[in-house]
PDB file of N, CA and C in Angstrom:
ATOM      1  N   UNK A   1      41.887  69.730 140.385  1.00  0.00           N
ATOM      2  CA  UNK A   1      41.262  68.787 139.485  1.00  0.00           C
ATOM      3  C   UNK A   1      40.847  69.488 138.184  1.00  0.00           C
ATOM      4  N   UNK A   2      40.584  70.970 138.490  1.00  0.00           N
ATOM      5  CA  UNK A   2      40.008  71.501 136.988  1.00  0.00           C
ATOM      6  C   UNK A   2      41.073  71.822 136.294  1.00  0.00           C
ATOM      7  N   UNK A   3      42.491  71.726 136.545  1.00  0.00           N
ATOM      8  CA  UNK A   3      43.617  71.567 135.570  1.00  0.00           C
ATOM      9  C   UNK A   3      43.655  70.478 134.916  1.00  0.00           C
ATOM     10  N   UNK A   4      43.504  69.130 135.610  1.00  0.00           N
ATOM     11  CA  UNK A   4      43.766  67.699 134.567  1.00  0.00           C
ATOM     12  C   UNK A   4      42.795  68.013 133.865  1.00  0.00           C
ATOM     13  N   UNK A   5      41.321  68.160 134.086  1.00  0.00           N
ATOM     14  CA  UNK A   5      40.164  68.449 133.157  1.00  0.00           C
ATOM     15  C   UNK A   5      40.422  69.245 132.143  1.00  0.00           C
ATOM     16  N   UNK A   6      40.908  70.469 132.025  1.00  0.00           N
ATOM     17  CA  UNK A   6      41.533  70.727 130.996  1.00  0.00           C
ATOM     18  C   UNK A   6      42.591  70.543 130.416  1.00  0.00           C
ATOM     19  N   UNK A   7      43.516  69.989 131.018  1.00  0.00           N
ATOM     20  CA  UNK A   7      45.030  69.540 130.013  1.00  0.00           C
ATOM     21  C   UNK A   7      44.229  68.190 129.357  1.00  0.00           C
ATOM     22  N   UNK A   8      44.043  67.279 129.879  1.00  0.00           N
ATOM     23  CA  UNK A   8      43.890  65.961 129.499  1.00  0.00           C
ATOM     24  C   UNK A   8      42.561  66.173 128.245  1.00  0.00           C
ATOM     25  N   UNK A   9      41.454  67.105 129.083  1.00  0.00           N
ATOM     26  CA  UNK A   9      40.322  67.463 127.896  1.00  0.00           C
ATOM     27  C   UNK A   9      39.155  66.543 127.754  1.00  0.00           C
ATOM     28  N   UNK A  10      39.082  66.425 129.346  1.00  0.00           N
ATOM     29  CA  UNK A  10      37.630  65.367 130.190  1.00  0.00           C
ATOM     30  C   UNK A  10      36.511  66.560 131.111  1.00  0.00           C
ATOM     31  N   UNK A  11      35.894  66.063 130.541  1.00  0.00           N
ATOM     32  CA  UNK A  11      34.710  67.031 131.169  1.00  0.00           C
ATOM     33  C   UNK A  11      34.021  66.979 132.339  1.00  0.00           C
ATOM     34  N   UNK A  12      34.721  65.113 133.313  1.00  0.00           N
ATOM     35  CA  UNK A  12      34.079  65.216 134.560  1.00  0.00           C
ATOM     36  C   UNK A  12      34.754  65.122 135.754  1.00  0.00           C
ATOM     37  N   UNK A  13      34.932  65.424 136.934  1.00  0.00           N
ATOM     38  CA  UNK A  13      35.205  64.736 137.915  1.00  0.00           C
ATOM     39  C   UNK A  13      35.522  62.928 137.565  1.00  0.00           C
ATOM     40  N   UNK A  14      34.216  62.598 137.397  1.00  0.00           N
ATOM     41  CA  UNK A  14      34.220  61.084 137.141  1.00  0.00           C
ATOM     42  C   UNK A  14      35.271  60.593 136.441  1.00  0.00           C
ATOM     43  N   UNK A  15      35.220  61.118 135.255  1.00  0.00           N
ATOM     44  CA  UNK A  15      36.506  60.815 134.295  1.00  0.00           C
ATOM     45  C   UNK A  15      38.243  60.911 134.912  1.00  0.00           C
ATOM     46  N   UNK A  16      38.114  61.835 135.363  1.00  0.00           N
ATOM     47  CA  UNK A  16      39.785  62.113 135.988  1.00  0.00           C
ATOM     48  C   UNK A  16      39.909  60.785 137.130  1.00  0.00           C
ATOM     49  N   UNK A  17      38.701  60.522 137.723  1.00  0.00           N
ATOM     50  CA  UNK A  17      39.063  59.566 138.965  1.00  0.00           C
ATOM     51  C   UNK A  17      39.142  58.354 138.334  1.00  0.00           C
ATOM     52  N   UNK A  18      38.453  58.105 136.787  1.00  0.00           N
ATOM     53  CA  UNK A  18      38.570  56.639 136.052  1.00  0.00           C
ATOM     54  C   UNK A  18      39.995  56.679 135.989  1.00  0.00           C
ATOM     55  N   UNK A  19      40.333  57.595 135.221  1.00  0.00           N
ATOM     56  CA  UNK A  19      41.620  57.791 134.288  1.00  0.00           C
ATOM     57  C   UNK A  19      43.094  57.454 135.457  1.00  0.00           C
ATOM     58  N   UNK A  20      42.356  57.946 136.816  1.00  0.00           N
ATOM     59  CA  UNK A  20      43.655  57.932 137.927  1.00  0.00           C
ATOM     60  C   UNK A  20      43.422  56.246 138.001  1.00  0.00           C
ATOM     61  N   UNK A  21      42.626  55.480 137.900  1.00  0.00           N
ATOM     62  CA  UNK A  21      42.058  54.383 138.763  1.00  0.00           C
ATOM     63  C   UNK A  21      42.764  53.331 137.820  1.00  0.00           C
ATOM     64  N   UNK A  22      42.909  53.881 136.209  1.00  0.00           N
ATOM     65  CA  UNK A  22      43.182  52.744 135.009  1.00  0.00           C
ATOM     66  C   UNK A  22      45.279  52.997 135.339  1.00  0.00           C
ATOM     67  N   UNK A  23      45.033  54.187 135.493  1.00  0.00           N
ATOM     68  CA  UNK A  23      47.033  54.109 135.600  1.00  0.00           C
ATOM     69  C   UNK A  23      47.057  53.409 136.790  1.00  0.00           C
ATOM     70  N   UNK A  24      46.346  53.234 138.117  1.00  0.00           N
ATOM     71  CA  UNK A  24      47.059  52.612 139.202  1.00  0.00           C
ATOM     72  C   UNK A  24      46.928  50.693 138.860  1.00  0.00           C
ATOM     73  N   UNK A  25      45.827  50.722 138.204  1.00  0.00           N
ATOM     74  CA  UNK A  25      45.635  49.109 137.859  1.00  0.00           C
ATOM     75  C   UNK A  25      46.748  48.614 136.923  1.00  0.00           C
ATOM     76  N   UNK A  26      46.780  49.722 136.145  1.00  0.00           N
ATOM     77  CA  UNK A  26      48.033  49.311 135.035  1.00  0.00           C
ATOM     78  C   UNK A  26      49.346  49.180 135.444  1.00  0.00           C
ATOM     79  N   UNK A  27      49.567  50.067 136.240  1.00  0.00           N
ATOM     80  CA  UNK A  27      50.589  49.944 137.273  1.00  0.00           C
ATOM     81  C   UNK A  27      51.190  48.911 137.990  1.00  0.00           C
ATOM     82  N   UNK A  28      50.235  48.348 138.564  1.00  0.00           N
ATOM     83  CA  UNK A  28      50.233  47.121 139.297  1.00  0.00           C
ATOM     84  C   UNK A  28      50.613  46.146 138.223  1.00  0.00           C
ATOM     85  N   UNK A  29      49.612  46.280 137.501  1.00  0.00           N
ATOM     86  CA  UNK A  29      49.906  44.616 136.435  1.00  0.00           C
ATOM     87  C   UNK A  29      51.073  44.500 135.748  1.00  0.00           C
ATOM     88  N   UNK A  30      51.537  45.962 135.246  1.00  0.00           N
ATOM     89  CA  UNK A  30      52.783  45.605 135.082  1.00  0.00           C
ATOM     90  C   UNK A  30      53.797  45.866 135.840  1.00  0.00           C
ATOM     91  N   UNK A  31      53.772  45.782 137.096  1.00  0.00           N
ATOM     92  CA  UNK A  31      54.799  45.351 137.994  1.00  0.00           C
ATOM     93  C   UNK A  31      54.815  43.679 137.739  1.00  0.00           C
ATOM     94  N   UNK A  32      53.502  43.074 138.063  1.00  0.00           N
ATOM     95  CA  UNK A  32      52.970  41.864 137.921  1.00  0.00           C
ATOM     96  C   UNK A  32      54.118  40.905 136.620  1.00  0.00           C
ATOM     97  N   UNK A  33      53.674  41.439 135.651  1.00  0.00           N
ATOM     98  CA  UNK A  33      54.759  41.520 134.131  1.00  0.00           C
ATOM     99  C   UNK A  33      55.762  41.496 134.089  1.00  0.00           C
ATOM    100  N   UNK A  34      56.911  42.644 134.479  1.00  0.00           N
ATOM    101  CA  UNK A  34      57.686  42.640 134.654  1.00  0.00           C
ATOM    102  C   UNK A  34      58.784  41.388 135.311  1.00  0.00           C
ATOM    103  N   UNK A  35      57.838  40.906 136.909  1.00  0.00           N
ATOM    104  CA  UNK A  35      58.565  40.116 137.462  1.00  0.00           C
ATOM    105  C   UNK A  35      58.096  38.321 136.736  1.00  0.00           C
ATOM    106  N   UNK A  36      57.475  38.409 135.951  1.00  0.00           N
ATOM    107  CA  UNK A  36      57.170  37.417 135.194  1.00  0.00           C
ATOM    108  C   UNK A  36      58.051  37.348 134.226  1.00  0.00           C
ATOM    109  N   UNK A  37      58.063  37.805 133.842  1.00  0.00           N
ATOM    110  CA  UNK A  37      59.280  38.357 132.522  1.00  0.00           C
ATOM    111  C   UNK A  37      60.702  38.249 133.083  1.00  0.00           C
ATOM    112  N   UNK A  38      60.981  38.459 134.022  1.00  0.00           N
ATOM    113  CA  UNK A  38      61.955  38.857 134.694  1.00  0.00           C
ATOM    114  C   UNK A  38      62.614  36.805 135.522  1.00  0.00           C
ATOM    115  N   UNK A  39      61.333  36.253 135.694  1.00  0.00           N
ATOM    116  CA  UNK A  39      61.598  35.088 135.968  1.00  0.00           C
ATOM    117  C   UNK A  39      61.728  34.102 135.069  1.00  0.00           C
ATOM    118  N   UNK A  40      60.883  33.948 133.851  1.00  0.00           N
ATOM    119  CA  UNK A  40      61.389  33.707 132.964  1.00  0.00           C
ATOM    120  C   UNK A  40      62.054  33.497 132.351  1.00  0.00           C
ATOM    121  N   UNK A  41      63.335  34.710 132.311  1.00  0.00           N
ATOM    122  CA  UNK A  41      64.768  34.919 131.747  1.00  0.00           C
ATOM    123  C   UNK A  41      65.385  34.895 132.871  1.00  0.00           C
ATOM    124  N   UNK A  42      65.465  34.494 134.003  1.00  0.00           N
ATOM    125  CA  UNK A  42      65.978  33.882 135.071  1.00  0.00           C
ATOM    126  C   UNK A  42      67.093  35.108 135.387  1.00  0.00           C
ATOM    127  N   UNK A  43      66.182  36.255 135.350  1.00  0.00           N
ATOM    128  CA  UNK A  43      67.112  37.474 135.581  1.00  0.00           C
ATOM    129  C   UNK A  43      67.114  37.802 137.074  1.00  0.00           C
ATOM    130  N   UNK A  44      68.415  38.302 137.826  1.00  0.00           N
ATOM    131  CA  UNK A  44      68.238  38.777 139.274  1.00  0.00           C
ATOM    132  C   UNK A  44      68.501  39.885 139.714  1.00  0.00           C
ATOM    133  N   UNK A  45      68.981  40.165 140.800  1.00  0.00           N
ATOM    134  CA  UNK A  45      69.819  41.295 140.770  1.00  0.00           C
ATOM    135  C   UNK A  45      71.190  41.257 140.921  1.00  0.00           C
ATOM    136  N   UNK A  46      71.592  39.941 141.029  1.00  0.00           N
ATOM    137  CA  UNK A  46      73.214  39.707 140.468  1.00  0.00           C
ATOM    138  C   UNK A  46      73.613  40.100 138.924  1.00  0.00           C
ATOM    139  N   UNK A  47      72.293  39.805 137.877  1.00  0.00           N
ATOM    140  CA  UNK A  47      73.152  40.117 136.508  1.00  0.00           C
ATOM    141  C   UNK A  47      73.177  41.428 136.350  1.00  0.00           C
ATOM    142  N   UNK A  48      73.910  41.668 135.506  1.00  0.00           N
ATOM    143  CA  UNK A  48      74.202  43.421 135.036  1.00  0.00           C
ATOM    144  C   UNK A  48      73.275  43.835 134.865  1.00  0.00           C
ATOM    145  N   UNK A  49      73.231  45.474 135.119  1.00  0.00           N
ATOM    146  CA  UNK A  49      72.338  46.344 135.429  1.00  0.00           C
ATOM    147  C   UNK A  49      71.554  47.092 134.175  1.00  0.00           C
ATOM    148  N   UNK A  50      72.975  46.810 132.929  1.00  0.00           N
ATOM    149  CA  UNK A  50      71.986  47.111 131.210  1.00  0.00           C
ATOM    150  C   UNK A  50      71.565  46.030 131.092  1.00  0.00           C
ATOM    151  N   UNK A  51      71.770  45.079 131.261  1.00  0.00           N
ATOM    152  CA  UNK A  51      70.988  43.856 130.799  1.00  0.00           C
ATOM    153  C   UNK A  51      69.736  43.731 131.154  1.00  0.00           C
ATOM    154  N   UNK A  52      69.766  43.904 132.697  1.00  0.00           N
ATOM    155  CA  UNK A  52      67.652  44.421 133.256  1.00  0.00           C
ATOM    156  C   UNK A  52      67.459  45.174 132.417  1.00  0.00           C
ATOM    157  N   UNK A  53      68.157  46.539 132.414  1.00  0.00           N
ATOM    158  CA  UNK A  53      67.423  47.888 131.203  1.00  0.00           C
ATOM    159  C   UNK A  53      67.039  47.479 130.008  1.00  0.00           C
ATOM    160  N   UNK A  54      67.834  46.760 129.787  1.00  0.00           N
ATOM    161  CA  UNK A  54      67.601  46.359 128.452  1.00  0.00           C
ATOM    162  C   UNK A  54      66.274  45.559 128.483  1.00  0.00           C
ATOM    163  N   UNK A  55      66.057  44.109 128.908  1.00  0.00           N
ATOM    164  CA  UNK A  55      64.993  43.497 128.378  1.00  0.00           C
ATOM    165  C   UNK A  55      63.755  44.291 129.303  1.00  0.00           C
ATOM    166  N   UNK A  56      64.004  44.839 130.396  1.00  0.00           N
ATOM    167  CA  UNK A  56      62.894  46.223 130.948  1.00  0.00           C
ATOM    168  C   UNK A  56      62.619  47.101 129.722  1.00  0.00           C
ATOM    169  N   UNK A  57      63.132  47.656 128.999  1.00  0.00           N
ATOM    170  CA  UNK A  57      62.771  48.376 127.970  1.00  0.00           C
ATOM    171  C   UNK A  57      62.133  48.035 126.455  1.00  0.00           C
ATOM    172  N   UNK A  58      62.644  46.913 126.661  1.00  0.00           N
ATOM    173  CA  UNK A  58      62.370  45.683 125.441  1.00  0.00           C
ATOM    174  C   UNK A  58      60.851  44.955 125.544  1.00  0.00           C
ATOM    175  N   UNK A  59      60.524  44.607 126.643  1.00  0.00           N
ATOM    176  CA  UNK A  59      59.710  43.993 126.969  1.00  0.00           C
ATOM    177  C   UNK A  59      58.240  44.425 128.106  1.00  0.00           C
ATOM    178  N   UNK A  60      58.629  44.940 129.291  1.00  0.00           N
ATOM    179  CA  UNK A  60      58.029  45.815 130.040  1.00  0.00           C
ATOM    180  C   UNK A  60      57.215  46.953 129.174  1.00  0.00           C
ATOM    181  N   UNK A  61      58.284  47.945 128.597  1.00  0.00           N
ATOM    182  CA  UNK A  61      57.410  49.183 128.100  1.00  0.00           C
ATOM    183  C   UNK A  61      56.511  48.823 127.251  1.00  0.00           C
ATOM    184  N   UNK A  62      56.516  47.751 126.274  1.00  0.00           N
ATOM    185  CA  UNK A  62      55.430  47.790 125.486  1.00  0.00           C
ATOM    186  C   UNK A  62      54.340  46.997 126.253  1.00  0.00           C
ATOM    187  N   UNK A  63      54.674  46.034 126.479  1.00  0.00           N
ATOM    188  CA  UNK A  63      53.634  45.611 127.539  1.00  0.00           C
ATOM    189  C   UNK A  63      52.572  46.840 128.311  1.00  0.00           C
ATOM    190  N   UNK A  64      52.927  47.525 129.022  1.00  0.00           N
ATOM    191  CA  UNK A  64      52.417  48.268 129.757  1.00  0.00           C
ATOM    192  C   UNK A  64      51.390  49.071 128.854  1.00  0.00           C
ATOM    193  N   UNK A  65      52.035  49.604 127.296  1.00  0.00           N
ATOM    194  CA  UNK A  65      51.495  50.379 126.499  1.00  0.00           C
ATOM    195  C   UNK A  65      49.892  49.310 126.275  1.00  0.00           C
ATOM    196  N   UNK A  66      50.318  48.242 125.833  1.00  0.00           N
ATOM    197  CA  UNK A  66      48.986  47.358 125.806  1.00  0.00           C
ATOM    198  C   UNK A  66      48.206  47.221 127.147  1.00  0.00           C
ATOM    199  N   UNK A  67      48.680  47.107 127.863  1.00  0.00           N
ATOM    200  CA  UNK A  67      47.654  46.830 129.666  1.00  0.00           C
ATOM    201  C   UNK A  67      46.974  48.086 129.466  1.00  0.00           C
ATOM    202  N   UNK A  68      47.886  49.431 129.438  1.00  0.00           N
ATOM    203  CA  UNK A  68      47.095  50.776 129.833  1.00  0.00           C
ATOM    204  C   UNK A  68      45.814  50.594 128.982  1.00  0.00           C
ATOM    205  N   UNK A  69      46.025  50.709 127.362  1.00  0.00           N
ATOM    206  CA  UNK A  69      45.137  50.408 126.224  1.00  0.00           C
ATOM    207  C   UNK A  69      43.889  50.004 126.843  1.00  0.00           C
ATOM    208  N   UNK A  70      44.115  48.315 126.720  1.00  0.00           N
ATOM    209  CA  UNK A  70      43.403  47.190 127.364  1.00  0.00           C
ATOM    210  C   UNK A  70      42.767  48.187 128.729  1.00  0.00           C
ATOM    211  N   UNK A  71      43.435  48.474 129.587  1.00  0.00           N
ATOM    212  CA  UNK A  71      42.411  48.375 130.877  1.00  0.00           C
ATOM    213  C   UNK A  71      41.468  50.223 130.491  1.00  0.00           C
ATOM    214  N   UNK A  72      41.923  50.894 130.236  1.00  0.00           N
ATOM    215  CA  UNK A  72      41.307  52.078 129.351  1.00  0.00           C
ATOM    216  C   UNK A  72      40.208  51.672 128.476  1.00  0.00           C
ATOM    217  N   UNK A  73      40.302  50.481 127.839  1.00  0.00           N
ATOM    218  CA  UNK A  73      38.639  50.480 126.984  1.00  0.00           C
ATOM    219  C   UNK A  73      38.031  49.441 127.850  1.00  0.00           C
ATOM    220  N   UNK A  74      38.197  49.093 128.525  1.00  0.00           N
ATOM    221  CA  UNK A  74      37.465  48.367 129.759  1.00  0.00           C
ATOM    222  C   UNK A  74      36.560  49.305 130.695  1.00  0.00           C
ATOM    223  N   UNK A  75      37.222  50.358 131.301  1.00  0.00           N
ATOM    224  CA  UNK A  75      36.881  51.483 131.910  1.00  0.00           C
ATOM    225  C   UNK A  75      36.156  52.285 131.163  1.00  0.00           C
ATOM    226  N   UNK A  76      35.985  52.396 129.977  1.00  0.00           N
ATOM    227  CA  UNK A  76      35.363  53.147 128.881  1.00  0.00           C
ATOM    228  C   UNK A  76      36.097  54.151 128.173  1.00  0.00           C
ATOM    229  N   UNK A  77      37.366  54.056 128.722  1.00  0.00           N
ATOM    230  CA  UNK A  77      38.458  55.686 128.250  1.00  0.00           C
ATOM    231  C   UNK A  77      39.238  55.505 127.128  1.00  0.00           C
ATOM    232  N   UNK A  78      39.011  54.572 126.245  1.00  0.00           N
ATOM    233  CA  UNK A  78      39.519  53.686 125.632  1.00  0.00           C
ATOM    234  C   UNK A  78      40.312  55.384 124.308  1.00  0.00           C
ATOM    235  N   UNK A  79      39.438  56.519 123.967  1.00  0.00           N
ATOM    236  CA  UNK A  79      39.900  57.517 123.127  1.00  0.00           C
ATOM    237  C   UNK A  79      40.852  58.361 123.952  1.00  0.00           C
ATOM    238  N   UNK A  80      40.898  58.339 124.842  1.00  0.00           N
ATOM    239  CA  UNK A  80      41.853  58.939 126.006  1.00  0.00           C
ATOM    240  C   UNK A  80      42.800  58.381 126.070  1.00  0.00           C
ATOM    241  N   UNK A  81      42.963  57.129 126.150  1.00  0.00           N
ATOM    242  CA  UNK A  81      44.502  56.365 126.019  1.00  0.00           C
ATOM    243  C   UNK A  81      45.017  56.344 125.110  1.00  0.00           C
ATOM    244  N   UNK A  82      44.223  56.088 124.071  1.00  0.00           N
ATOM    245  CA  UNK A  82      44.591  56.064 122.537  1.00  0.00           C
ATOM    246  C   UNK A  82      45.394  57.249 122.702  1.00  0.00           C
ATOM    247  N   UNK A  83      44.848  58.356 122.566  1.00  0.00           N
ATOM    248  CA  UNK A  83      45.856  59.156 122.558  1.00  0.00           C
ATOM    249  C   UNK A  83      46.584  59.683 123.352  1.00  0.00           C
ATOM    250  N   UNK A  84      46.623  59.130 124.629  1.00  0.00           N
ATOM    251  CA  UNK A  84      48.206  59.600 125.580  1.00  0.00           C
ATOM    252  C   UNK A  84      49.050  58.092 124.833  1.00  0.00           C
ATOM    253  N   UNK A  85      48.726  57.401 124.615  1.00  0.00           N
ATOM    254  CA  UNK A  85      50.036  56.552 124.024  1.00  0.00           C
ATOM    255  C   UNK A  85      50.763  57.286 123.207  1.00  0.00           C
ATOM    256  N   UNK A  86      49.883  57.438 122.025  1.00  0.00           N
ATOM    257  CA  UNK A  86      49.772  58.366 121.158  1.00  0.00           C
ATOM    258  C   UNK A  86      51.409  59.136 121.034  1.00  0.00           C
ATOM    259  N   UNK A  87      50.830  60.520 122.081  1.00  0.00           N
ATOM    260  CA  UNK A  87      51.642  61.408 122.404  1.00  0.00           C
ATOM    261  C   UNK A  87      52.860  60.879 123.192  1.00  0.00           C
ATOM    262  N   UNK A  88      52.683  59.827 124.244  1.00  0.00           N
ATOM    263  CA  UNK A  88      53.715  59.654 124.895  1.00  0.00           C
ATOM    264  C   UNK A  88      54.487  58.649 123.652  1.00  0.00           C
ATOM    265  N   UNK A  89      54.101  57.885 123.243  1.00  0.00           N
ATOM    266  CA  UNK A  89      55.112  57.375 121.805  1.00  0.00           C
ATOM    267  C   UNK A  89      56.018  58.147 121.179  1.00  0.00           C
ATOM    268  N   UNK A  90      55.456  59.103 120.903  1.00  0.00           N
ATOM    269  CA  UNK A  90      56.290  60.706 120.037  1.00  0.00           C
ATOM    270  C   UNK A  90      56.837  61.240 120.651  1.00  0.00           C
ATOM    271  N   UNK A  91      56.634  60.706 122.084  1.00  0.00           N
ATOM    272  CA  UNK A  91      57.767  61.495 122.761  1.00  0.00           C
ATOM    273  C   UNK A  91      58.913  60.313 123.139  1.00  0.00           C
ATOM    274  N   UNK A  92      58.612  59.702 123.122  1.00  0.00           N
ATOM    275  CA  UNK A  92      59.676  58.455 123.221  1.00  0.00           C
ATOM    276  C   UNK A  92      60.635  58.630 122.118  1.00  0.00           C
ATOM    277  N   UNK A  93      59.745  58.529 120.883  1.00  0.00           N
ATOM    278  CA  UNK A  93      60.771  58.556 119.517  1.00  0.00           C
ATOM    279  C   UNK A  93      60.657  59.933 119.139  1.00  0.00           C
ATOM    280  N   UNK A  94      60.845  61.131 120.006  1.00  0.00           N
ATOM    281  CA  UNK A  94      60.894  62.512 119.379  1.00  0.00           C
ATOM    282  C   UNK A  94      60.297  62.878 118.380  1.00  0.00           C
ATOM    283  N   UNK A  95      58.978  62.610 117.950  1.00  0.00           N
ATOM    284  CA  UNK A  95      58.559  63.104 117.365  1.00  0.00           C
ATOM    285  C   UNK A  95      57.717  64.288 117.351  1.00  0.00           C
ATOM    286  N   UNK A  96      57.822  65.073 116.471  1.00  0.00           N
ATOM    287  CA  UNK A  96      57.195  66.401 116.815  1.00  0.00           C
ATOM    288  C   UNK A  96      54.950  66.370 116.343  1.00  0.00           C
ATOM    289  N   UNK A  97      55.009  66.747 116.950  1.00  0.00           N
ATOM    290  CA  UNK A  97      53.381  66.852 116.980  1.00  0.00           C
ATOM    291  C   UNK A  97      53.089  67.481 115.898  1.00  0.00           C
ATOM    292  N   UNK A  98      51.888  67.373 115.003  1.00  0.00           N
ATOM    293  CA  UNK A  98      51.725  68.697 113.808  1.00  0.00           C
ATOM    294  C   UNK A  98      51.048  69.559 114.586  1.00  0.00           C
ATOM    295  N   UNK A  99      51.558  71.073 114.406  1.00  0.00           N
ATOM    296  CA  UNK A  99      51.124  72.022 114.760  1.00  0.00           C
ATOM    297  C   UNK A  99      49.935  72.385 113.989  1.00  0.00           C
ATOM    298  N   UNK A 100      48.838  73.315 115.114  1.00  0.00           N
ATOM    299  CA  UNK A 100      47.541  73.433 114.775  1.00  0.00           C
ATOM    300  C   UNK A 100      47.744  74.437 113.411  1.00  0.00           C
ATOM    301  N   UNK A 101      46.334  74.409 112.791  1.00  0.00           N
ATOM    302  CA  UNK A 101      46.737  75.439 111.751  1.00  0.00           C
ATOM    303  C   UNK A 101      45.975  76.642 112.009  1.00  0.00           C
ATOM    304  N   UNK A 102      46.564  78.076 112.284  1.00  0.00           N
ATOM    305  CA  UNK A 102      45.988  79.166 112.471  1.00  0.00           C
ATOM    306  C   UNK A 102      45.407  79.595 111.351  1.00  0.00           C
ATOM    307  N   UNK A 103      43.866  80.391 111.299  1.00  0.00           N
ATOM    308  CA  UNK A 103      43.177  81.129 110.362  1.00  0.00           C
ATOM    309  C   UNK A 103      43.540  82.656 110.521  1.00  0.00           C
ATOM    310  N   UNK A 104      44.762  83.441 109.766  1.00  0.00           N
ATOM    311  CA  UNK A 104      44.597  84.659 109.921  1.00  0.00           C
ATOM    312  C   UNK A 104      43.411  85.260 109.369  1.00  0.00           C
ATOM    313  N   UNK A 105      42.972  86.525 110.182  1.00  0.00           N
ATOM    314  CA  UNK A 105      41.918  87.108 109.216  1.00  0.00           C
ATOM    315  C   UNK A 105      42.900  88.685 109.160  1.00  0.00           C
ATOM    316  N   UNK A 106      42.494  88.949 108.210  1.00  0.00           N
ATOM    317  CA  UNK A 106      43.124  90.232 107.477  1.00  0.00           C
ATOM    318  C   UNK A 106      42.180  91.090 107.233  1.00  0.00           C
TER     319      UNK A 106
END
């Protein structure tokens, strides 16, 4: 646990068990989503298999990006999600992070 505490950069127990508790809710709901979405467009598992990917990627991923959001400032973690979207966005669209800026001293 004192690894997520420092990668993620939460200072409690408490926090890591919110943070596990908001991905499993988010999880769920957008499974929830998905098959809503999915009925909707009267999709099954007879139609082609890019065509799920497709409106799954179209529709699902951002969704989810808003639930996580949403259920994160509910829970109170609301600067924590912010920025794993954040990062996981930039990594979606490759974007590179700005690197920190070092102070040489001489």
């Amino acid at each position: 646990m004192d690894f997520l505490k420092r990668r993620w950069g939460v200072t409690s127990p408490y926090q890591v068990a919110v943070i596990f508790l908001v991905f499993a809710i988010t999880g769920m709901l957008s499974v929830y989503v998905s098959r809503f979405v999915f009925e909707i467009l009267h999709l099954t598992k007879e139609d082609p298999f890019w065509l799920r990917a497709v409106v799954y990627i179209v529709t699902v991923l951002p969704a989810y990006q808003v639930i996580l959001l949403t259920v994160g400032t509910i829970f109170g973690q609301h600067k924590f999600f912010k920025n794993f979207l954040r990062i996981m966005l930039g990594r979606f669209l490759f974007w590179k992070r700005p690197k920190k800026k070092t102070s040489k001293v001489s």
